[in-house]
PDB file of N, CA and C in Angstrom:
ATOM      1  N   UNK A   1      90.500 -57.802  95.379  1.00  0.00           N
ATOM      2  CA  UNK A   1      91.281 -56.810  94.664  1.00  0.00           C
ATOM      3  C   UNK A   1      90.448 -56.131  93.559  1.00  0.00           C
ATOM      4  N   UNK A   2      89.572 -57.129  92.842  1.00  0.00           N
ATOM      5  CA  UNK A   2      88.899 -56.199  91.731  1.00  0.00           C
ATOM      6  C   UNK A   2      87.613 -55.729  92.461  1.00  0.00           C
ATOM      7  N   UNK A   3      87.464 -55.910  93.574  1.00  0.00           N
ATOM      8  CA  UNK A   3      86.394 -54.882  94.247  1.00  0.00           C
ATOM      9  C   UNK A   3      86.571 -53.849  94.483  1.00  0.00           C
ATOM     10  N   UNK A   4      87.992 -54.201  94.822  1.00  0.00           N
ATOM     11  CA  UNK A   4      88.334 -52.441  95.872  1.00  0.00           C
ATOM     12  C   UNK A   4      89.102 -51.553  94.228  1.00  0.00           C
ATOM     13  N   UNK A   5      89.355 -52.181  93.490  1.00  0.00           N
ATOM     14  CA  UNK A   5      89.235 -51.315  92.111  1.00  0.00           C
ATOM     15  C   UNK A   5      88.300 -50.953  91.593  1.00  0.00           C
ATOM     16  N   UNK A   6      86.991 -51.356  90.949  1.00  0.00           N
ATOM     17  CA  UNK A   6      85.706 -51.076  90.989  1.00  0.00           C
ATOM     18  C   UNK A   6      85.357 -50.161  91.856  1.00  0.00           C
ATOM     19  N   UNK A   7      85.466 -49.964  93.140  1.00  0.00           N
ATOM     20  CA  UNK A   7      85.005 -49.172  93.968  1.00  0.00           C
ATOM     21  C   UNK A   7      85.442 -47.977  93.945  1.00  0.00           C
ATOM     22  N   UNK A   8      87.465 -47.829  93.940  1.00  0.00           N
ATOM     23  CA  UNK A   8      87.808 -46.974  93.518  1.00  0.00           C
ATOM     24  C   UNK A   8      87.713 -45.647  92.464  1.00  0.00           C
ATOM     25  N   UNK A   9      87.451 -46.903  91.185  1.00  0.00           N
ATOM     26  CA  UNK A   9      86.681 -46.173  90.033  1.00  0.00           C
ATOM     27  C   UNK A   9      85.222 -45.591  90.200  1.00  0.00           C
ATOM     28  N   UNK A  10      84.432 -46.053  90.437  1.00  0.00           N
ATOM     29  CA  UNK A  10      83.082 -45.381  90.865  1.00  0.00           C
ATOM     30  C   UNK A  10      83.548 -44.218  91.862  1.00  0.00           C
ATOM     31  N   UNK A  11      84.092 -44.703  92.790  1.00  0.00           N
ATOM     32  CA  UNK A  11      84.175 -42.926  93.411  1.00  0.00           C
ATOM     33  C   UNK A  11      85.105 -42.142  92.742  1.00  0.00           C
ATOM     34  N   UNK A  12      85.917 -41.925  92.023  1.00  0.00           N
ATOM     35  CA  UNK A  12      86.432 -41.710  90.770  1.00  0.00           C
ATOM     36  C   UNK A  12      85.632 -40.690  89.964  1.00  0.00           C
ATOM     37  N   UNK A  13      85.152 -41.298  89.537  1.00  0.00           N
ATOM     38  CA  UNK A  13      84.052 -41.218  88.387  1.00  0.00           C
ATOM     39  C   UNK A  13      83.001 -40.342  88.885  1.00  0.00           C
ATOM     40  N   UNK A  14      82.518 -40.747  90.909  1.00  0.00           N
ATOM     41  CA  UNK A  14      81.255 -39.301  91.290  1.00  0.00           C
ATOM     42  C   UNK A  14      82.218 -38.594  91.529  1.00  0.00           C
ATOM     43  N   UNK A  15      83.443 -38.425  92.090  1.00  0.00           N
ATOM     44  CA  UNK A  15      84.029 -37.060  92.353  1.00  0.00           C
ATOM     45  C   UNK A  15      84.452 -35.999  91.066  1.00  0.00           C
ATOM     46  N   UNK A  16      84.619 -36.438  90.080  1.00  0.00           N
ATOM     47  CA  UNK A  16      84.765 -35.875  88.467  1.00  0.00           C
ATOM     48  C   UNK A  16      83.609 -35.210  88.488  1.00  0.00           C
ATOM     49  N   UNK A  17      82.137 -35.912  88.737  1.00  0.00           N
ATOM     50  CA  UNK A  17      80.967 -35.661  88.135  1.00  0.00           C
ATOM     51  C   UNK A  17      80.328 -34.399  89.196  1.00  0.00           C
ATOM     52  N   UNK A  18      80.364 -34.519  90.313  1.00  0.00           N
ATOM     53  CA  UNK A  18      80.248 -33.763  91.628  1.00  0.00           C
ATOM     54  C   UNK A  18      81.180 -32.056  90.713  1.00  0.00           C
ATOM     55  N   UNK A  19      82.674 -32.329  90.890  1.00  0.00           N
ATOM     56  CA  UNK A  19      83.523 -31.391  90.512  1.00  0.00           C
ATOM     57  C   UNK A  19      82.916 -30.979  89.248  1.00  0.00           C
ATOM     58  N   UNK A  20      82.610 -31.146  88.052  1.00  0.00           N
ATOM     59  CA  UNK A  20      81.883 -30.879  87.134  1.00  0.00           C
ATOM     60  C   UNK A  20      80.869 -29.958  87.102  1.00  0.00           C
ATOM     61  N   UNK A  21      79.454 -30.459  88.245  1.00  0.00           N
ATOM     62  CA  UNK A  21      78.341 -30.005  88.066  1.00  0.00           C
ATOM     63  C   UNK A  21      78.840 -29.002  89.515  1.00  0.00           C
ATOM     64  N   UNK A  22      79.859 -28.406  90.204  1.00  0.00           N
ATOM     65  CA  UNK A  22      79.895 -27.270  90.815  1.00  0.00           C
ATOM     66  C   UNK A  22      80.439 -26.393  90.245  1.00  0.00           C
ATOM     67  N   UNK A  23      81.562 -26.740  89.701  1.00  0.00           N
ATOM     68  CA  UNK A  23      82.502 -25.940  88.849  1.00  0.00           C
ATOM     69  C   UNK A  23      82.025 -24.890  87.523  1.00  0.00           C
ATOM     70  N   UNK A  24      81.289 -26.388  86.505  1.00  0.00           N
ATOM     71  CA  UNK A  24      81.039 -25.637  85.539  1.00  0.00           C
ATOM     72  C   UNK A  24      79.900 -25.697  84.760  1.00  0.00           C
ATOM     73  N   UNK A  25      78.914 -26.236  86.059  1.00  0.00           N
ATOM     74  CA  UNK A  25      77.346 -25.821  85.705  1.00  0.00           C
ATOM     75  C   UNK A  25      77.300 -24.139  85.627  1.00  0.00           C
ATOM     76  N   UNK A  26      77.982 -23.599  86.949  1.00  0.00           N
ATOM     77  CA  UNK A  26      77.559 -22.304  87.178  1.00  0.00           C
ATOM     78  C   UNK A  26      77.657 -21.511  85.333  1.00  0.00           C
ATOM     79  N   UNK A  27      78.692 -22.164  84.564  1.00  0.00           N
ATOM     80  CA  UNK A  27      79.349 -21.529  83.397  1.00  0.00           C
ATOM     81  C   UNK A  27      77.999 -21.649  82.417  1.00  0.00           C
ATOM     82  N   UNK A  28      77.167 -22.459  82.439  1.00  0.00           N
ATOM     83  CA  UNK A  28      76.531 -22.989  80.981  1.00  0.00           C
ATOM     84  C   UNK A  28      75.943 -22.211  80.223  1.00  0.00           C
ATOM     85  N   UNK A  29      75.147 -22.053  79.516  1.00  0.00           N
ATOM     86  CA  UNK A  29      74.838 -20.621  78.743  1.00  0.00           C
ATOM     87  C   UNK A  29      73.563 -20.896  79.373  1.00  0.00           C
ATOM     88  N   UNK A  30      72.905 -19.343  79.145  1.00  0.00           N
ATOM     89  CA  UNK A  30      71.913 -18.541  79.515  1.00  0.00           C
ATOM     90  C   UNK A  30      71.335 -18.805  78.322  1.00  0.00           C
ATOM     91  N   UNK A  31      71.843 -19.198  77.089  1.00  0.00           N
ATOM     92  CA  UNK A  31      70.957 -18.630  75.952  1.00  0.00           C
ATOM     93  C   UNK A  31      70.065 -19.833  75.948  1.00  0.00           C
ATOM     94  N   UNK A  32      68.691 -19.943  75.140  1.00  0.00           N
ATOM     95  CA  UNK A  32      67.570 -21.163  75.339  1.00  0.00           C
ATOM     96  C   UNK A  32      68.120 -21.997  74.715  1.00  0.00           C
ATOM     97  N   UNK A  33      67.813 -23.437  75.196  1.00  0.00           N
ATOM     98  CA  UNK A  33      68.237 -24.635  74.718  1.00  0.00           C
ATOM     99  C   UNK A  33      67.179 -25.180  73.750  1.00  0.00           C
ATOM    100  N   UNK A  34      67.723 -26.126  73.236  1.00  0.00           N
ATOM    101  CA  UNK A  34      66.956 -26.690  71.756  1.00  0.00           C
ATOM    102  C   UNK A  34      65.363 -26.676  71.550  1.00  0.00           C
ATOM    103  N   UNK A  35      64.577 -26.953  72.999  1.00  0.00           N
ATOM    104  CA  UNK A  35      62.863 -26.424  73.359  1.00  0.00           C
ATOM    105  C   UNK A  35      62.623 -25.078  73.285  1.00  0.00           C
ATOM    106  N   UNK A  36      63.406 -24.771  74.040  1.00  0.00           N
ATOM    107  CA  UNK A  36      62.797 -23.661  74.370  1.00  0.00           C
ATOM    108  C   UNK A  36      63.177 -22.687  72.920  1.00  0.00           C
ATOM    109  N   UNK A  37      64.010 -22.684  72.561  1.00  0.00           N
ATOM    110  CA  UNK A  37      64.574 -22.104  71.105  1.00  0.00           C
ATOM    111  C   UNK A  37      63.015 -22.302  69.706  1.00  0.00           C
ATOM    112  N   UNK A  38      62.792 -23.500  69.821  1.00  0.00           N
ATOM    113  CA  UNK A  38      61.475 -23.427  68.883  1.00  0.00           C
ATOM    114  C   UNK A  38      60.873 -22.683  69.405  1.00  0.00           C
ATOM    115  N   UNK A  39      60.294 -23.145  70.732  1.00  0.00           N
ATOM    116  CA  UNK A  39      58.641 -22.006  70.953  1.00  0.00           C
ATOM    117  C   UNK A  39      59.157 -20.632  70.996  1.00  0.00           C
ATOM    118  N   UNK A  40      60.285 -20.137  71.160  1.00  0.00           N
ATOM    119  CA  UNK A  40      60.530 -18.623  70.732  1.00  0.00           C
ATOM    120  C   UNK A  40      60.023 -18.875  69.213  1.00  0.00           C
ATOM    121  N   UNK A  41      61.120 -19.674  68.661  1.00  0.00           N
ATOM    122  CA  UNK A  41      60.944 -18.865  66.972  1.00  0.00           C
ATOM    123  C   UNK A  41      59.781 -19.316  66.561  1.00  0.00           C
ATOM    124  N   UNK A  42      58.992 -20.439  66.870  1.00  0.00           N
ATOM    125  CA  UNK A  42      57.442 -20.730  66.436  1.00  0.00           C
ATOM    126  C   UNK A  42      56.142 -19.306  67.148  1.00  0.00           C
ATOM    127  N   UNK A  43      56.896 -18.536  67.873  1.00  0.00           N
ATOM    128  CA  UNK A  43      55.832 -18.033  68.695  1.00  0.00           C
ATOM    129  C   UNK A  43      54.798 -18.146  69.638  1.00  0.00           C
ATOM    130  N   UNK A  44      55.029 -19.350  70.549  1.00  0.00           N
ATOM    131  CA  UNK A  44      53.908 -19.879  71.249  1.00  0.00           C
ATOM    132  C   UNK A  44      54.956 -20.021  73.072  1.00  0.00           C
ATOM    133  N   UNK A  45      56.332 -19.289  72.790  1.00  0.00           N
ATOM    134  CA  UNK A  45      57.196 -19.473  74.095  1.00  0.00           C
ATOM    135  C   UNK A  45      55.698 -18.584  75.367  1.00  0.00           C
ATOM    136  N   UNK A  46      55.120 -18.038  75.021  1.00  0.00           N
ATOM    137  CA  UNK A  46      54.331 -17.161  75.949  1.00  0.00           C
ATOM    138  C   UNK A  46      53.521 -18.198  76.207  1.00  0.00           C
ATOM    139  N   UNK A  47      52.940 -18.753  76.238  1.00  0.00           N
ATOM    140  CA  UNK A  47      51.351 -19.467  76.026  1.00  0.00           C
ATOM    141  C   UNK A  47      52.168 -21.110  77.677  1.00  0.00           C
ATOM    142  N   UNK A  48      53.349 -20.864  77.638  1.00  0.00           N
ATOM    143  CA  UNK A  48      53.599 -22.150  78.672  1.00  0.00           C
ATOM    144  C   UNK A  48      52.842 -21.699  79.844  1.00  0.00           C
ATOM    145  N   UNK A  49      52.326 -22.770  80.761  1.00  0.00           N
ATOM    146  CA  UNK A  49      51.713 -22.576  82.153  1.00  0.00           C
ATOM    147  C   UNK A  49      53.018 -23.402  83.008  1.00  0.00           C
ATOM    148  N   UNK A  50      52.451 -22.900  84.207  1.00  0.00           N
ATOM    149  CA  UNK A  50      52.895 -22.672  85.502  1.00  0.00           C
ATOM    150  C   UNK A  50      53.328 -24.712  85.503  1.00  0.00           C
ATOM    151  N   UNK A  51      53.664 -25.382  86.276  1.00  0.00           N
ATOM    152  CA  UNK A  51      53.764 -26.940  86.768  1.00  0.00           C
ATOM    153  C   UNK A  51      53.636 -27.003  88.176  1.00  0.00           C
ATOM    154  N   UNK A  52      53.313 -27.867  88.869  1.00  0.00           N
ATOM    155  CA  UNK A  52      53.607 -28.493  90.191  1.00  0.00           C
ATOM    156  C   UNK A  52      54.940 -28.461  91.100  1.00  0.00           C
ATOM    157  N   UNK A  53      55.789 -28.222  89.857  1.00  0.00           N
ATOM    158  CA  UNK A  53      57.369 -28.284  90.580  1.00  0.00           C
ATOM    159  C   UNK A  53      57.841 -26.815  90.564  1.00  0.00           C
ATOM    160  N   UNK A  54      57.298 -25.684  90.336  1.00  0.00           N
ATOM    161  CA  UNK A  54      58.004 -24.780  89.952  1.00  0.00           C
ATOM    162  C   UNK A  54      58.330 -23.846  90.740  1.00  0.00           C
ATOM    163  N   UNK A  55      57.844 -24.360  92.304  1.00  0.00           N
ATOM    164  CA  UNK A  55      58.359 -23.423  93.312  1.00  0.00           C
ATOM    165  C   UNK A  55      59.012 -24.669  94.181  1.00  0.00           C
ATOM    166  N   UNK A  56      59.698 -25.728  93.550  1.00  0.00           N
ATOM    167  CA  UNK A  56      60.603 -26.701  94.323  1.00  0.00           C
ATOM    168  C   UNK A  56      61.745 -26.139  94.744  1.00  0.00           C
ATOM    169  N   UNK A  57      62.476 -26.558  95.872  1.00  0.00           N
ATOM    170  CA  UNK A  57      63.689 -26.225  96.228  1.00  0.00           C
ATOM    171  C   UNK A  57      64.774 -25.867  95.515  1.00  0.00           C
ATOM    172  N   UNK A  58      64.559 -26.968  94.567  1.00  0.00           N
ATOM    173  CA  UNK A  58      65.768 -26.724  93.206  1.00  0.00           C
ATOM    174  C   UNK A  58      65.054 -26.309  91.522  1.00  0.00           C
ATOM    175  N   UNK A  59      64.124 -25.688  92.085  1.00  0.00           N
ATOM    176  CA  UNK A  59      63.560 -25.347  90.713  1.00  0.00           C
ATOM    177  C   UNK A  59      64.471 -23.957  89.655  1.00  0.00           C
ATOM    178  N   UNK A  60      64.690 -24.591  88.697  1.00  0.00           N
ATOM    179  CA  UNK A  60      65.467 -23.449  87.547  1.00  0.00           C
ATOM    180  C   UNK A  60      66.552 -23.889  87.965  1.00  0.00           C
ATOM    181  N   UNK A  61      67.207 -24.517  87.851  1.00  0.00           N
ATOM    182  CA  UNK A  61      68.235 -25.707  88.622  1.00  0.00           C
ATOM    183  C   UNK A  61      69.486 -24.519  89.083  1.00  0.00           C
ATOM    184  N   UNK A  62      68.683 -23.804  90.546  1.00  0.00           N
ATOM    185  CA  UNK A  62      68.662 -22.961  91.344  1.00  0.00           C
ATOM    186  C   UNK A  62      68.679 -23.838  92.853  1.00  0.00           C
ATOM    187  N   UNK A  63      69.407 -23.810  94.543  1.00  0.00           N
ATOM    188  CA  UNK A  63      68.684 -23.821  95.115  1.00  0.00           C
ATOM    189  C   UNK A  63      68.125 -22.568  95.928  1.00  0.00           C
ATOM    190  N   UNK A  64      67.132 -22.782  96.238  1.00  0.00           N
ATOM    191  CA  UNK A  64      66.087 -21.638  97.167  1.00  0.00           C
ATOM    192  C   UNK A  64      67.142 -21.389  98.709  1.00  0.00           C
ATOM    193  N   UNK A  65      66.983 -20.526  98.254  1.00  0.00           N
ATOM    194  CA  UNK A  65      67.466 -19.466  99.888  1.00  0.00           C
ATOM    195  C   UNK A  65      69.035 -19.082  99.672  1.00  0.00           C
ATOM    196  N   UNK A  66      69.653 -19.410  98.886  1.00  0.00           N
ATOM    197  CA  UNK A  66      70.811 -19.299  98.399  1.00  0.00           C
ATOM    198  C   UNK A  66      71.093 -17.925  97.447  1.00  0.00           C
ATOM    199  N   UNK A  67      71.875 -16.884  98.167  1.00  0.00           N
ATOM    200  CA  UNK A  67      71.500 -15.816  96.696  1.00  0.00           C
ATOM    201  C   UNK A  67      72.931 -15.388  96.027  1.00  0.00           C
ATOM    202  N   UNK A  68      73.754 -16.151  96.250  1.00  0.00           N
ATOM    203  CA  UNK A  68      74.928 -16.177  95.353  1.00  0.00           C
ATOM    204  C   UNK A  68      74.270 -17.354  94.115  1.00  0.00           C
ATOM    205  N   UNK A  69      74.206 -16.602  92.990  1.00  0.00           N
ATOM    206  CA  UNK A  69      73.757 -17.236  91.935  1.00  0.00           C
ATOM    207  C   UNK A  69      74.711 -18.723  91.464  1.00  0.00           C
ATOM    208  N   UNK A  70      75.903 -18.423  91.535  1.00  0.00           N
ATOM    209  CA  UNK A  70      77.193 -19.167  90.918  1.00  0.00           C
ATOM    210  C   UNK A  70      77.062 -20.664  91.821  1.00  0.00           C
ATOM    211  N   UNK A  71      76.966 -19.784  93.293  1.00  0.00           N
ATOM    212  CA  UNK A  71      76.897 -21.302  94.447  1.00  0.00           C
ATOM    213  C   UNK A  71      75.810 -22.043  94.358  1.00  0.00           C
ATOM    214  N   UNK A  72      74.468 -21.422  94.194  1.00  0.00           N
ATOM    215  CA  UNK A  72      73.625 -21.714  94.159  1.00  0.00           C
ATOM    216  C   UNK A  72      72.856 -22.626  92.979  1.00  0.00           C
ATOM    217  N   UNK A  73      74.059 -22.442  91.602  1.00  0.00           N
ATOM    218  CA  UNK A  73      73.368 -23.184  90.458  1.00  0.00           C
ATOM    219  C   UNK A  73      74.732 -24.739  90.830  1.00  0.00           C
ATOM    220  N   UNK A  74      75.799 -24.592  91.487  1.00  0.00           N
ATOM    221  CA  UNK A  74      76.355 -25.465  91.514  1.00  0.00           C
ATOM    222  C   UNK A  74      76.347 -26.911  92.733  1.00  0.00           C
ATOM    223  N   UNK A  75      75.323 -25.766  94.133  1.00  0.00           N
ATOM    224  CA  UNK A  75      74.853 -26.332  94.771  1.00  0.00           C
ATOM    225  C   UNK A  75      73.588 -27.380  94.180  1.00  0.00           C
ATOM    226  N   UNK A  76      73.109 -26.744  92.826  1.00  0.00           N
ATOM    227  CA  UNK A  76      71.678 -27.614  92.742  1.00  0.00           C
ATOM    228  C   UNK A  76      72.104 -28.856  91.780  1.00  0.00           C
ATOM    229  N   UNK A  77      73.445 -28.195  90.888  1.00  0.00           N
ATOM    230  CA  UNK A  77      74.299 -29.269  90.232  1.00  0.00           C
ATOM    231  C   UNK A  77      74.812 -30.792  91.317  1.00  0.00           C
ATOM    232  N   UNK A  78      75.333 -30.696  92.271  1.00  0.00           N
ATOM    233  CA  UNK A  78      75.527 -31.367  93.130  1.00  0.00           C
ATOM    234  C   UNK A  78      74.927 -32.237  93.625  1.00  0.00           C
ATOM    235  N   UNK A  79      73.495 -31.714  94.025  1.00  0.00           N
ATOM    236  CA  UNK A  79      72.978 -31.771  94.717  1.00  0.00           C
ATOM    237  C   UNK A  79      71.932 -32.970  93.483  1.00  0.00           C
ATOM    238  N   UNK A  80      71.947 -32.602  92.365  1.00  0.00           N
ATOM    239  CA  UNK A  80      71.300 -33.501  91.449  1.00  0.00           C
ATOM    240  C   UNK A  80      71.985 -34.871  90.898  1.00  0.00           C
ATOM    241  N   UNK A  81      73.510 -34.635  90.825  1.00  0.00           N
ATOM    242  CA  UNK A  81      74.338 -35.783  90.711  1.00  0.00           C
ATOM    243  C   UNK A  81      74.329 -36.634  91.972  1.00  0.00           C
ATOM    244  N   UNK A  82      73.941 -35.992  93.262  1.00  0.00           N
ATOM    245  CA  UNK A  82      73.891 -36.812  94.252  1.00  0.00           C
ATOM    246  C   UNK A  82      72.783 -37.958  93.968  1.00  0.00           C
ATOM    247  N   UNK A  83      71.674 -37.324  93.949  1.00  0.00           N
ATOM    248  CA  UNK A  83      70.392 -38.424  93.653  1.00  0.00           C
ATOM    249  C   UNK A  83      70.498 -39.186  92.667  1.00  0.00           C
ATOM    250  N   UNK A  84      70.767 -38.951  91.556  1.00  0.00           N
ATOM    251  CA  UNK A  84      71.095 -39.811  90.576  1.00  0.00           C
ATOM    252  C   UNK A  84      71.812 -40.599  90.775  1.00  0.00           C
ATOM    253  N   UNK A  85      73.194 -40.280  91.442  1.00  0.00           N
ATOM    254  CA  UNK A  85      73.876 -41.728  91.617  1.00  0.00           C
ATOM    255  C   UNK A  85      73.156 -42.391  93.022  1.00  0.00           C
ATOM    256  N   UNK A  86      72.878 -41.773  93.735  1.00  0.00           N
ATOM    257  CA  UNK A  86      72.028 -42.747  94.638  1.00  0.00           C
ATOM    258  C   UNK A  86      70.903 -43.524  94.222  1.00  0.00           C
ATOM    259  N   UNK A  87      69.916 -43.023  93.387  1.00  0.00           N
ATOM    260  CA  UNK A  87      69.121 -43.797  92.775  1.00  0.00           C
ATOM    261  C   UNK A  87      69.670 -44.740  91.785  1.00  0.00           C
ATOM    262  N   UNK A  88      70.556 -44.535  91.085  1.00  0.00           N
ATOM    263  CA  UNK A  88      71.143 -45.554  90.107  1.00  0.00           C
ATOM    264  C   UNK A  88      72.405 -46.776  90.919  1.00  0.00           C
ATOM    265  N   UNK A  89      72.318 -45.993  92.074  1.00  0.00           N
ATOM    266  CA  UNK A  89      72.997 -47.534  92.659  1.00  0.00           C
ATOM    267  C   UNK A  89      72.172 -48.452  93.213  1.00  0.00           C
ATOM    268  N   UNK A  90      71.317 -47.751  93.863  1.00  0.00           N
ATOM    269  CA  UNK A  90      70.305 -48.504  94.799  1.00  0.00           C
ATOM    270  C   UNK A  90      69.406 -49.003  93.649  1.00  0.00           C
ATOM    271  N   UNK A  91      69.069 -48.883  92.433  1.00  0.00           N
ATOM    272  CA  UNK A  91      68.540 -49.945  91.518  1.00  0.00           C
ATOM    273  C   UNK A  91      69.471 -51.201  91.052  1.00  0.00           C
ATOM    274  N   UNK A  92      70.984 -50.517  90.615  1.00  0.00           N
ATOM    275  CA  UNK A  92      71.466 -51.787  91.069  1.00  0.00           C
ATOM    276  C   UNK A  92      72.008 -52.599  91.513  1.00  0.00           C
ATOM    277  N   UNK A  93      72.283 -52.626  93.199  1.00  0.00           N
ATOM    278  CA  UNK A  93      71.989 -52.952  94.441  1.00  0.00           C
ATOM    279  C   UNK A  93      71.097 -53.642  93.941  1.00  0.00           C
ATOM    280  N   UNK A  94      69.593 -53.489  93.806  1.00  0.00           N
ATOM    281  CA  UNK A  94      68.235 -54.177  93.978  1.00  0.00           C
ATOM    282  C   UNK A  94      68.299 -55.198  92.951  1.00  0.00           C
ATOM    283  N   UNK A  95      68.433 -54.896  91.740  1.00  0.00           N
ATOM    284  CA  UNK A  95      68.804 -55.936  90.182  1.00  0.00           C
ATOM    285  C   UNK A  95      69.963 -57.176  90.325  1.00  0.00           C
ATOM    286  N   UNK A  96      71.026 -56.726  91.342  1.00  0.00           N
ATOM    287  CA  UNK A  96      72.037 -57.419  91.703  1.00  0.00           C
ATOM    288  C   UNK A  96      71.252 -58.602  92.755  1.00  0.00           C
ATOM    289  N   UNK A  97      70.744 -58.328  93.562  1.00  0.00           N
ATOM    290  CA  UNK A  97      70.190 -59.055  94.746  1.00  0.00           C
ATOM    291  C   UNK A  97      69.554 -60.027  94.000  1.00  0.00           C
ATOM    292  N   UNK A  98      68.747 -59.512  92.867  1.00  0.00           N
ATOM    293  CA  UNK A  98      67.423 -60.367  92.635  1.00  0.00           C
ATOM    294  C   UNK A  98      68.251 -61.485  91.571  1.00  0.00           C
ATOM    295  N   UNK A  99      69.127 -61.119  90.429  1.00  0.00           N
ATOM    296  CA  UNK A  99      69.768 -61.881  90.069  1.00  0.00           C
ATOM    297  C   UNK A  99      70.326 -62.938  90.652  1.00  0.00           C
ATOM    298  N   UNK A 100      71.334 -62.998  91.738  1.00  0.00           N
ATOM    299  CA  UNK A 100      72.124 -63.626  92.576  1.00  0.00           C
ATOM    300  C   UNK A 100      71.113 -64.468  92.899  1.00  0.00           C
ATOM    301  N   UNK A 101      70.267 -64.503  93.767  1.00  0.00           N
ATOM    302  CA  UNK A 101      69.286 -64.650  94.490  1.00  0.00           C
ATOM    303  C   UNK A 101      68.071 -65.932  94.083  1.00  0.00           C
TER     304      UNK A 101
END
């Protein structure tokens, strides 16, 4: 019984988070966030280079090939809460095993 409650709640809890990051990622502001806000007002926002990730699928937490902007920032919202909770279960999944064990 307190499994299948636990369980309940966790999917609970990703469907909130899922609904969240489609809904009202697309909303968030445009204006620069707390980094990027210094190197404007310090003067050095020009001087950033290019990274390794910056032509990724979900880069500008955008996905690629998608050109409805709204779907496309909520698709990458989604699409990022997915991995996260997959990676944060499957660690502990793994922490659980080794404990028990």
């Amino acid at each position: 019984m307190a499994r299948r409650r636990l369980a309940l709640f966790v999917a609970a809890g990703l469907a909130v988070a899922l609904a969240l990051a489609f809904f009202l990622g697309p909303e968030a502001s445009s204006e620069p966030d707390g980094l990027n806000r210094v190197a404007i007002d310090q003067g050095f926002a020009g001087e950033e280079a290019g990274h390794r990730l910056e032509e990724s699928p979900l880069a500008n937490y955008e996905v690629k090939g998608v050109d409805d902007d709204r779907l496309s920032t909520g698709l990458a919202g989604v699409i990022g809460v997915t991995v996260t909770f997959a990676l944060a279960g499957g660690l502990f999944l793994v922490l659980r095993r080794r404990r028990t064990g």
